[in-house]
Structures are given as C-alpha cells and as structure tokens.
PDB file of N, CA and C in Angstrom:
ATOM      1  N   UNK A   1    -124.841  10.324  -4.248  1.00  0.00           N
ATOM      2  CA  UNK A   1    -124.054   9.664  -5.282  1.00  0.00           C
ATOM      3  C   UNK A   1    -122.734  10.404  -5.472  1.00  0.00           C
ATOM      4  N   UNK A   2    -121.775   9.193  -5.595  1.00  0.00           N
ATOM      5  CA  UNK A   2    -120.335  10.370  -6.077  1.00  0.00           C
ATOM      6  C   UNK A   2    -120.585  10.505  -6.907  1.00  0.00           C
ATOM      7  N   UNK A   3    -120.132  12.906  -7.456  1.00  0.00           N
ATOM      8  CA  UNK A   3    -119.677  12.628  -9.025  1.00  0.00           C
ATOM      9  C   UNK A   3    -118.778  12.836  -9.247  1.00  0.00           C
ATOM     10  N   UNK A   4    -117.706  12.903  -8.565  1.00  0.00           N
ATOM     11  CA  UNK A   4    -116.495  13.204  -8.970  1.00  0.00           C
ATOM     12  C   UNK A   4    -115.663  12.494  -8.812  1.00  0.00           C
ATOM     13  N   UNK A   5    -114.135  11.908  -9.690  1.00  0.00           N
ATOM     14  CA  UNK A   5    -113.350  11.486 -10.173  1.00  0.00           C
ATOM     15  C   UNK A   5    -112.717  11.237  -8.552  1.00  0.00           C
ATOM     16  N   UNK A   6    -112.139  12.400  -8.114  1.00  0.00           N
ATOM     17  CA  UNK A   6    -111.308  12.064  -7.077  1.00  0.00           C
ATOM     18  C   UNK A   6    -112.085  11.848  -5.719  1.00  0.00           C
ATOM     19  N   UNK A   7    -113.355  11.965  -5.963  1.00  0.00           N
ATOM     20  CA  UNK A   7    -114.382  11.315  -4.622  1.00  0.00           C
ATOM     21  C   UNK A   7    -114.350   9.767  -4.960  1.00  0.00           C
ATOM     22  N   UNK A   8    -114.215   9.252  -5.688  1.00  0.00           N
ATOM     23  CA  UNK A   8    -114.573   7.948  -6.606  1.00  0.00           C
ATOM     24  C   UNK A   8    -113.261   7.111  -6.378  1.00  0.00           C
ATOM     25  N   UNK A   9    -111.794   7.945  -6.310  1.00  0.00           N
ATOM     26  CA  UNK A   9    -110.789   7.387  -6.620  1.00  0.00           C
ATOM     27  C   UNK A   9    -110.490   7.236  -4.551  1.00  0.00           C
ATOM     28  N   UNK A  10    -110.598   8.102  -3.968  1.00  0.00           N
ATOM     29  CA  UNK A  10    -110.715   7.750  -2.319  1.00  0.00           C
ATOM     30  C   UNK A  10    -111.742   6.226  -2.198  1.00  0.00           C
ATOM     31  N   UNK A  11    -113.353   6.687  -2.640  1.00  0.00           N
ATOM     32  CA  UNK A  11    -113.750   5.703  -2.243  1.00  0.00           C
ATOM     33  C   UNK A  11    -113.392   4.443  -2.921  1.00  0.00           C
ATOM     34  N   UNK A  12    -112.424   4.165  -4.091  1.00  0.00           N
ATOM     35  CA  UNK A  12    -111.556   2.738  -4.030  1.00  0.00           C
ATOM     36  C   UNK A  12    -110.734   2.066  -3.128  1.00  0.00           C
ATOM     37  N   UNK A  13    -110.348   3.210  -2.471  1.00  0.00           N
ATOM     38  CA  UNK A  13    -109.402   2.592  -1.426  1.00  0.00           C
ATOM     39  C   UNK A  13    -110.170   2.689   0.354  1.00  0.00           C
ATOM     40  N   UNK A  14    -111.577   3.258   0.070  1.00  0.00           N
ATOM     41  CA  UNK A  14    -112.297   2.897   1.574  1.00  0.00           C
ATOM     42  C   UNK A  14    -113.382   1.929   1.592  1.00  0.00           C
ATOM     43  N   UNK A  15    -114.005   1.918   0.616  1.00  0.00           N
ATOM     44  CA  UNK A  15    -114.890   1.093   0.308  1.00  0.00           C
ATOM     45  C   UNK A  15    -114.853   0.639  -1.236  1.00  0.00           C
ATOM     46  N   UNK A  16    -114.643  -0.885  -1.559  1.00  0.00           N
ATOM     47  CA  UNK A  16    -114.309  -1.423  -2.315  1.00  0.00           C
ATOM     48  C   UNK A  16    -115.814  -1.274  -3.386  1.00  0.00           C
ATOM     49  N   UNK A  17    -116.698  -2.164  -2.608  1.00  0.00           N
ATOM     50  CA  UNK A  17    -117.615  -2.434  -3.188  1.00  0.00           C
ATOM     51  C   UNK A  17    -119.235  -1.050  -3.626  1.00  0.00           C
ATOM     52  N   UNK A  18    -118.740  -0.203  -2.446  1.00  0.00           N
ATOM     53  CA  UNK A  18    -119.169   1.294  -2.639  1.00  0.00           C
ATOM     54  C   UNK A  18    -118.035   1.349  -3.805  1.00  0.00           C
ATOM     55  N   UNK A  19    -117.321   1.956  -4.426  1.00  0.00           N
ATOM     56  CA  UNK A  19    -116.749   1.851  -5.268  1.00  0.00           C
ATOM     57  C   UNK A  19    -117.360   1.543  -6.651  1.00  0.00           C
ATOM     58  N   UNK A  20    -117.534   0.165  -6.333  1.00  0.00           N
ATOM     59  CA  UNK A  20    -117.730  -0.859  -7.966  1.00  0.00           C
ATOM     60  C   UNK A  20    -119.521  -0.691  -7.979  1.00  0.00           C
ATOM     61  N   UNK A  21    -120.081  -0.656  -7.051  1.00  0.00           N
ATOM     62  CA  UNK A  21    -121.728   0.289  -7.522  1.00  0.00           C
ATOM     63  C   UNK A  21    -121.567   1.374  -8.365  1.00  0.00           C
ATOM     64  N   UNK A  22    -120.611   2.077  -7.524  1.00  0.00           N
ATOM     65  CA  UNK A  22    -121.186   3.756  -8.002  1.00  0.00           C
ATOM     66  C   UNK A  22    -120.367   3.579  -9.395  1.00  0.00           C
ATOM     67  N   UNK A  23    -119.451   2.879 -10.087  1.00  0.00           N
ATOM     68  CA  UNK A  23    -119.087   2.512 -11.241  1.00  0.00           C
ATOM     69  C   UNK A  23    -119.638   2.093 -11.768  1.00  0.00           C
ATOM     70  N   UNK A  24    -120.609   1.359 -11.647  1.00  0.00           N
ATOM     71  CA  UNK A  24    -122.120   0.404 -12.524  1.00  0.00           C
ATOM     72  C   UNK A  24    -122.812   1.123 -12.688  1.00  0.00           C
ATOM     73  N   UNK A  25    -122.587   2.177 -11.660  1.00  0.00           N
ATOM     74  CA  UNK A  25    -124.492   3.365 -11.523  1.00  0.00           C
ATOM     75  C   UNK A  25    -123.369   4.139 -12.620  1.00  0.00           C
ATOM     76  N   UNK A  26    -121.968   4.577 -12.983  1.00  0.00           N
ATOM     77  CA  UNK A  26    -122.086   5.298 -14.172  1.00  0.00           C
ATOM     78  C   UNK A  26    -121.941   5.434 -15.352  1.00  0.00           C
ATOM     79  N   UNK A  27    -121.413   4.287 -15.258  1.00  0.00           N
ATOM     80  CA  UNK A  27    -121.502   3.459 -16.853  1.00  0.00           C
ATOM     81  C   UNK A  27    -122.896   2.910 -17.712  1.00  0.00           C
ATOM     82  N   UNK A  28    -123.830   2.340 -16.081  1.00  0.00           N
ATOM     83  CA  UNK A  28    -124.807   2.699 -16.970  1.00  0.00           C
ATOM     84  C   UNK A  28    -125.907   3.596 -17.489  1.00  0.00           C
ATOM     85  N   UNK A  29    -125.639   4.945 -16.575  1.00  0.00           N
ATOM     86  CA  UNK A  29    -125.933   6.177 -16.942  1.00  0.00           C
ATOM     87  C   UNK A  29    -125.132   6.651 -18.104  1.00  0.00           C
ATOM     88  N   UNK A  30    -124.276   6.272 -18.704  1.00  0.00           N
ATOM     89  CA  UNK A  30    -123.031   6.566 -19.717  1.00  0.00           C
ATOM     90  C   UNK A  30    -122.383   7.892 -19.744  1.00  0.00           C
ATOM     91  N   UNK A  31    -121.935   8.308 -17.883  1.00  0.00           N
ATOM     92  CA  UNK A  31    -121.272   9.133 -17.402  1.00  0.00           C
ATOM     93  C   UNK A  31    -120.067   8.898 -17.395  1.00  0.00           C
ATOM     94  N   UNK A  32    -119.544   8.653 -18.454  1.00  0.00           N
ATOM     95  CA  UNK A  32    -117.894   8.641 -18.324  1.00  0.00           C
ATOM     96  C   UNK A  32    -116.936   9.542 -18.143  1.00  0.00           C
ATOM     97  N   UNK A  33    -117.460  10.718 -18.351  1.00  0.00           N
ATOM     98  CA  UNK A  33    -116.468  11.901 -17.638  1.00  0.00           C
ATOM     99  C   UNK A  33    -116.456  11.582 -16.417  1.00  0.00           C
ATOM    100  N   UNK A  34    -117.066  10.871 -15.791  1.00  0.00           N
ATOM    101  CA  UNK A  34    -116.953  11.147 -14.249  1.00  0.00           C
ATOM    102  C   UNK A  34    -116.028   9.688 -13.586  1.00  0.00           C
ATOM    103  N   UNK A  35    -115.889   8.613 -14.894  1.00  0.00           N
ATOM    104  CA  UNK A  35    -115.187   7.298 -14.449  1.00  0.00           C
ATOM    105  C   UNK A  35    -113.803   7.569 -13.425  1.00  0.00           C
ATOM    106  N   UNK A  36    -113.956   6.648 -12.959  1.00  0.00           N
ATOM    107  CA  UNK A  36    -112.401   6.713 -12.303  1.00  0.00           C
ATOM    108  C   UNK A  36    -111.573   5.253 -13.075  1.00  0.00           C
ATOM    109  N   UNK A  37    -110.910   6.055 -14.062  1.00  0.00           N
ATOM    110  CA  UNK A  37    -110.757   5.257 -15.249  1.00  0.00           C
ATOM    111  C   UNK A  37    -109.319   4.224 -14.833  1.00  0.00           C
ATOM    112  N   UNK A  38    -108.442   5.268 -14.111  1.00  0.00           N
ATOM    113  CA  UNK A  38    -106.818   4.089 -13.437  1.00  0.00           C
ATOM    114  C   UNK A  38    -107.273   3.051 -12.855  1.00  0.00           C
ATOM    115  N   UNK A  39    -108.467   3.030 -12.067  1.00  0.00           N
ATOM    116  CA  UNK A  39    -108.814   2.018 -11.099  1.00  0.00           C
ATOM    117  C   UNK A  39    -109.681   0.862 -11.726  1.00  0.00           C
ATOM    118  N   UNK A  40    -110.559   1.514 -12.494  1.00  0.00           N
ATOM    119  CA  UNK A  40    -111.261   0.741 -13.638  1.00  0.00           C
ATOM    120  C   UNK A  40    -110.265  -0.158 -14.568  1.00  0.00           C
ATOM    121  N   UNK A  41    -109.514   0.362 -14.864  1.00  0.00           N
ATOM    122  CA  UNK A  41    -108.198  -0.197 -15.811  1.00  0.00           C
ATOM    123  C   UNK A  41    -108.197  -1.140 -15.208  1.00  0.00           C
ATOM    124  N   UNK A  42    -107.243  -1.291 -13.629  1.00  0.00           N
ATOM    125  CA  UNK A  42    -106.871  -1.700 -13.330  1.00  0.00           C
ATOM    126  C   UNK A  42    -107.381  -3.464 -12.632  1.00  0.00           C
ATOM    127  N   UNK A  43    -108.599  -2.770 -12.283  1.00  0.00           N
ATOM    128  CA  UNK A  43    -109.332  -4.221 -11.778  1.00  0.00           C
ATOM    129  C   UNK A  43    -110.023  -4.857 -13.546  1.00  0.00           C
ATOM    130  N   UNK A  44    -110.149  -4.016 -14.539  1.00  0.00           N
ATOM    131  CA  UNK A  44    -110.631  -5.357 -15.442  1.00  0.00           C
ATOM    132  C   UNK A  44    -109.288  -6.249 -15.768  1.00  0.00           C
ATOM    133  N   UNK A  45    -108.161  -5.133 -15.978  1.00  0.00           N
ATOM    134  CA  UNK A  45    -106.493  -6.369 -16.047  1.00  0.00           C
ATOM    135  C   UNK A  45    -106.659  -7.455 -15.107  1.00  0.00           C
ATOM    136  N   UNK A  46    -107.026  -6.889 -13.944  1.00  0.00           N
ATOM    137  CA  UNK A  46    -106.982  -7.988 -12.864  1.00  0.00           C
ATOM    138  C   UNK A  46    -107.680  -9.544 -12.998  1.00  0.00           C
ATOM    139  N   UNK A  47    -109.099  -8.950 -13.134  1.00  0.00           N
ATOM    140  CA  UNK A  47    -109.959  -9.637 -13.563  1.00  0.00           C
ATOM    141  C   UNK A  47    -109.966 -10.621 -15.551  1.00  0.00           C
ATOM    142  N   UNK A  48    -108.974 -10.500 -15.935  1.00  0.00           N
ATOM    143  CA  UNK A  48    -108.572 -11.134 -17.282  1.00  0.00           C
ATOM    144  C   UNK A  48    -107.714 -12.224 -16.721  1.00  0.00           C
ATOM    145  N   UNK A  49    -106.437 -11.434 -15.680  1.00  0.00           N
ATOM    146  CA  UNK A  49    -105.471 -12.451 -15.226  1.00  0.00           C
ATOM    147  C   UNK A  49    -106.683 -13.908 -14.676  1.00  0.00           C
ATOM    148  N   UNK A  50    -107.120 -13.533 -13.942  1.00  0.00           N
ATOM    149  CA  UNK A  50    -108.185 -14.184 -12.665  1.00  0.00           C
ATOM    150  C   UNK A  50    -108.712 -15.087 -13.336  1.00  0.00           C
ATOM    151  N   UNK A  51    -109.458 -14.803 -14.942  1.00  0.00           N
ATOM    152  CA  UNK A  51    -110.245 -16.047 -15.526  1.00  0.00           C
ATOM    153  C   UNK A  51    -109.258 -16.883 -16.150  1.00  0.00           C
ATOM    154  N   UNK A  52    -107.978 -15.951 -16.715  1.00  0.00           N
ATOM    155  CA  UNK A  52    -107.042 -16.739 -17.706  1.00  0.00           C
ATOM    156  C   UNK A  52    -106.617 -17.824 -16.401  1.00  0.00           C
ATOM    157  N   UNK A  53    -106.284 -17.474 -15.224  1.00  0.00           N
ATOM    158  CA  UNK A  53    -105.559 -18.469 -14.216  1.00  0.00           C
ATOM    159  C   UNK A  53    -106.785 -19.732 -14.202  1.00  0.00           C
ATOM    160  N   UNK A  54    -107.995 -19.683 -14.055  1.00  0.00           N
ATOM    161  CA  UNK A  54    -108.779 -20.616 -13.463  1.00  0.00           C
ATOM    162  C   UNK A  54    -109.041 -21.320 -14.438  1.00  0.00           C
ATOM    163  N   UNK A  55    -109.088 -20.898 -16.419  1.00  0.00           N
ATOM    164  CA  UNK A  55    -109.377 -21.615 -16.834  1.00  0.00           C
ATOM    165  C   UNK A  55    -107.687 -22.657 -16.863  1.00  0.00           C
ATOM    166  N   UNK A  56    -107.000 -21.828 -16.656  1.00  0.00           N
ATOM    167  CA  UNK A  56    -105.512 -22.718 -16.821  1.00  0.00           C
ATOM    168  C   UNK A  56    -105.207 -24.059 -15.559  1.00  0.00           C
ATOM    169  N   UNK A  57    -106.269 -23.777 -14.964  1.00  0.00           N
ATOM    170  CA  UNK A  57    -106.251 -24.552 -13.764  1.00  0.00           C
ATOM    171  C   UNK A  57    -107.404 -25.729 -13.807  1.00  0.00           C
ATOM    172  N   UNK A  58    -108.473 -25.654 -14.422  1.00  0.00           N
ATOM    173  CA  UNK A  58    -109.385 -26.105 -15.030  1.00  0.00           C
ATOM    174  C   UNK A  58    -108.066 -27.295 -15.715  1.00  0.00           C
ATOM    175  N   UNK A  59    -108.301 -26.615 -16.880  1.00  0.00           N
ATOM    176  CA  UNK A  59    -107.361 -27.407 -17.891  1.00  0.00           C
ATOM    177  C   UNK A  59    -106.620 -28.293 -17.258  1.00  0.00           C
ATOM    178  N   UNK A  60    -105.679 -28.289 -16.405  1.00  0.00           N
ATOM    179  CA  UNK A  60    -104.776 -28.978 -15.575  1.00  0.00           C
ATOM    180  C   UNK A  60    -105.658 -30.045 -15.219  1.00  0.00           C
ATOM    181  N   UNK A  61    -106.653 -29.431 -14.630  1.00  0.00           N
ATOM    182  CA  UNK A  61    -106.759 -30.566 -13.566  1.00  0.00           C
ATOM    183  C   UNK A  61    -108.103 -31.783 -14.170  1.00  0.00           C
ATOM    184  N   UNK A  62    -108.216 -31.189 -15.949  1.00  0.00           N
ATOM    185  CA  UNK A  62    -109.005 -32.107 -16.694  1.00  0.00           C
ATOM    186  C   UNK A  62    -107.774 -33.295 -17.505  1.00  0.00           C
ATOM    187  N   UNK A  63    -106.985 -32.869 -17.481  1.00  0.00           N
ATOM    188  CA  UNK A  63    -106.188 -33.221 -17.673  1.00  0.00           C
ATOM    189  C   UNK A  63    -105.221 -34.304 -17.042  1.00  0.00           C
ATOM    190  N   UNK A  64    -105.173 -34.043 -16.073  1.00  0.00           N
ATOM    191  CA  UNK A  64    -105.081 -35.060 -14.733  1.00  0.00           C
ATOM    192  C   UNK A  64    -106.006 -36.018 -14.641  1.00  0.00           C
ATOM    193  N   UNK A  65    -106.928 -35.696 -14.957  1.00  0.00           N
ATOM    194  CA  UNK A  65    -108.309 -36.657 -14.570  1.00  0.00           C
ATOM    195  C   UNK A  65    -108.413 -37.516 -15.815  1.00  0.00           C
ATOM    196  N   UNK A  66    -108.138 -37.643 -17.302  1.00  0.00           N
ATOM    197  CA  UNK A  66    -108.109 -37.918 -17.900  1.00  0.00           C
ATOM    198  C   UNK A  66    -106.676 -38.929 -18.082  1.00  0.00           C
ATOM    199  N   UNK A  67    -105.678 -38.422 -17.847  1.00  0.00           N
ATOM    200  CA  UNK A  67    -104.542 -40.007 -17.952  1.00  0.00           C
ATOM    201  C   UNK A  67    -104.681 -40.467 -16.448  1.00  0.00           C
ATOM    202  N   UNK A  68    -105.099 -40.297 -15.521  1.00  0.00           N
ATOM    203  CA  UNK A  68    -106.028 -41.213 -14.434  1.00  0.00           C
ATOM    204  C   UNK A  68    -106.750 -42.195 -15.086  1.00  0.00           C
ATOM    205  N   UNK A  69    -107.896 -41.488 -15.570  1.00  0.00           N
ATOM    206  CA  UNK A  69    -108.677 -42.787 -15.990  1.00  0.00           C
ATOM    207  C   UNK A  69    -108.198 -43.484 -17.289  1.00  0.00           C
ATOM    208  N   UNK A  70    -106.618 -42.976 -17.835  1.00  0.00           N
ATOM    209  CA  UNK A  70    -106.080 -43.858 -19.160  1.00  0.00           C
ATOM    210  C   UNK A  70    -105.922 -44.505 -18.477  1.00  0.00           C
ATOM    211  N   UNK A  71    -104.880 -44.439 -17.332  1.00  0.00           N
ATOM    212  CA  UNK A  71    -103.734 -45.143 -16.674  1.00  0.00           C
ATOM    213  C   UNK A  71    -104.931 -46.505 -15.852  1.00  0.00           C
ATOM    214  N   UNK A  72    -105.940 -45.932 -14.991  1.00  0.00           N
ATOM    215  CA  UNK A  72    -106.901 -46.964 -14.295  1.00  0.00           C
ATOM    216  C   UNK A  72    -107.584 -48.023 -15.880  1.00  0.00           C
ATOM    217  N   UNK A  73    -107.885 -47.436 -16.876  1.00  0.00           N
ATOM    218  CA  UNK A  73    -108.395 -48.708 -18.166  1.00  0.00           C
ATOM    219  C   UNK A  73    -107.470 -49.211 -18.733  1.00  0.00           C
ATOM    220  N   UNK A  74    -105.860 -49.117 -18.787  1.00  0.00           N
ATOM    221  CA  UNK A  74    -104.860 -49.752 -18.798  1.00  0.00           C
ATOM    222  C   UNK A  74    -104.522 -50.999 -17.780  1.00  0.00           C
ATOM    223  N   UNK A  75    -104.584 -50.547 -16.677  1.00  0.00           N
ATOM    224  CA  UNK A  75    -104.022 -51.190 -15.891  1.00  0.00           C
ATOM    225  C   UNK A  75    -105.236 -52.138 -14.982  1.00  0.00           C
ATOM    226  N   UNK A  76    -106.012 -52.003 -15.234  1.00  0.00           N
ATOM    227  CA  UNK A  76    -107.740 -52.831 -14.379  1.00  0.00           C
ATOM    228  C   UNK A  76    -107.146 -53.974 -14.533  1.00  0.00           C
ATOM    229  N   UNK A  77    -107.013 -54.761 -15.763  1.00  0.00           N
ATOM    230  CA  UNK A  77    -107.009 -56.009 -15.719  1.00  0.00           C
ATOM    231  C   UNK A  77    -105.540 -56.679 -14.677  1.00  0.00           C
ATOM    232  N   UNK A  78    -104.704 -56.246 -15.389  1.00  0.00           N
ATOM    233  CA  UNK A  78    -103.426 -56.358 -14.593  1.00  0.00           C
ATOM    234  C   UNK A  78    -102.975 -56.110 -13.076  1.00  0.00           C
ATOM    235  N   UNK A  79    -103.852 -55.424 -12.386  1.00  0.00           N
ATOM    236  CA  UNK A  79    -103.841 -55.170 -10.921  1.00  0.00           C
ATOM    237  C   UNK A  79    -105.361 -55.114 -10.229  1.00  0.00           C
ATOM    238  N   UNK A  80    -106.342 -56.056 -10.607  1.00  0.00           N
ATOM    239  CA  UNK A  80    -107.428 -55.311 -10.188  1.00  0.00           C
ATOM    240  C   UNK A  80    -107.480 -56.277  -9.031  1.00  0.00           C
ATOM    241  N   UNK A  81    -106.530 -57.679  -8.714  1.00  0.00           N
ATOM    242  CA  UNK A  81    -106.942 -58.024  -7.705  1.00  0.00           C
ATOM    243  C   UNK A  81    -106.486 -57.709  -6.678  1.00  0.00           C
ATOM    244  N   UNK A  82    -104.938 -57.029  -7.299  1.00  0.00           N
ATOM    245  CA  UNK A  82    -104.044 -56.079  -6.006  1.00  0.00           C
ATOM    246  C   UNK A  82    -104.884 -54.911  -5.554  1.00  0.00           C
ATOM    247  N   UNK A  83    -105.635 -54.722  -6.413  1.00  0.00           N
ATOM    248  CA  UNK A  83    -106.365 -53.285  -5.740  1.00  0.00           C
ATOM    249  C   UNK A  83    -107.611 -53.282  -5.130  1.00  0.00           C
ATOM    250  N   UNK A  84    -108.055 -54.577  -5.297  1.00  0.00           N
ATOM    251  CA  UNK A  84    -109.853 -55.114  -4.170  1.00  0.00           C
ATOM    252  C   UNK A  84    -109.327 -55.459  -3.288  1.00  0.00           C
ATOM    253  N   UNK A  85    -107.889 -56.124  -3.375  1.00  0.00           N
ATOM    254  CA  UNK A  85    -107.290 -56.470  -2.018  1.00  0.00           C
ATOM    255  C   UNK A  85    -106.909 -55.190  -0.690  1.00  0.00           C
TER     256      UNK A  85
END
C-alpha cells in the first residue's frame, strides 16, 4: 500500500486508477495525513464541472424534445396529410 504523499502524487500520473483505490483505501481508513490532497482537489472540481455539464445537456435536450412535440400537436392537423405522404 502507498503511504506516502509523494508516492501517491507519482502514482497519479502512472496509474490513474491505482491512484483513486489507494485514495478510497484512505479515506476510508480516515488517513488523511497521508491524502494527496492537490490531486484530490483537483479531480472532485473536475468531477462538479462533469455533472453540472450533463445535467446542462440533459436540460437542453428535454427541452428540445418538448417544443418538438408542441410544434408536432400544433401542427398534426394542418400537415398531417403532407406528412403520411
């Protein structure tokens, strides 16, 4: 197991996911002297951007889907034979 800070802060940049274990294995041991706290920082920022983008993308595209189907219960009667055609 790494315990040290700057063994922890190499293995971010060789192994990602070795990395984000041995960060789970010490947080939930509640070894925080030993966090590699810049890198930790850094991927939960990351990970805030990441959900804020998808729900913003979500949104969009419920949104889209919704004056679609205004625009299609508006317009059925008025084009529905142009559009079976």
């Amino acid at each position: 197991m790494v315990n040290k800070i700057t063994d922890l802060k190499l293995l971010y940049e060789e192994d990602y996911f070795l990395w984000l274990e041995e960060t789970i294995k010490l947080l939930n041991n509640r070894q925080l002297e030993n966090l590699d706290y810049e890198n930790l920082i850094e991927e939960l920022e990351a990970l805030g951007r990441s959900e804020k983008s998808a729900v913003e993308s979500f949104v969009t595209l419920i949104i889209q889907h919704l004056l679609l189907y205004q625009y299609w219960e508006e317009e059925r009667s008025n084009n529905s034979r142009h559009w079976r055609g």
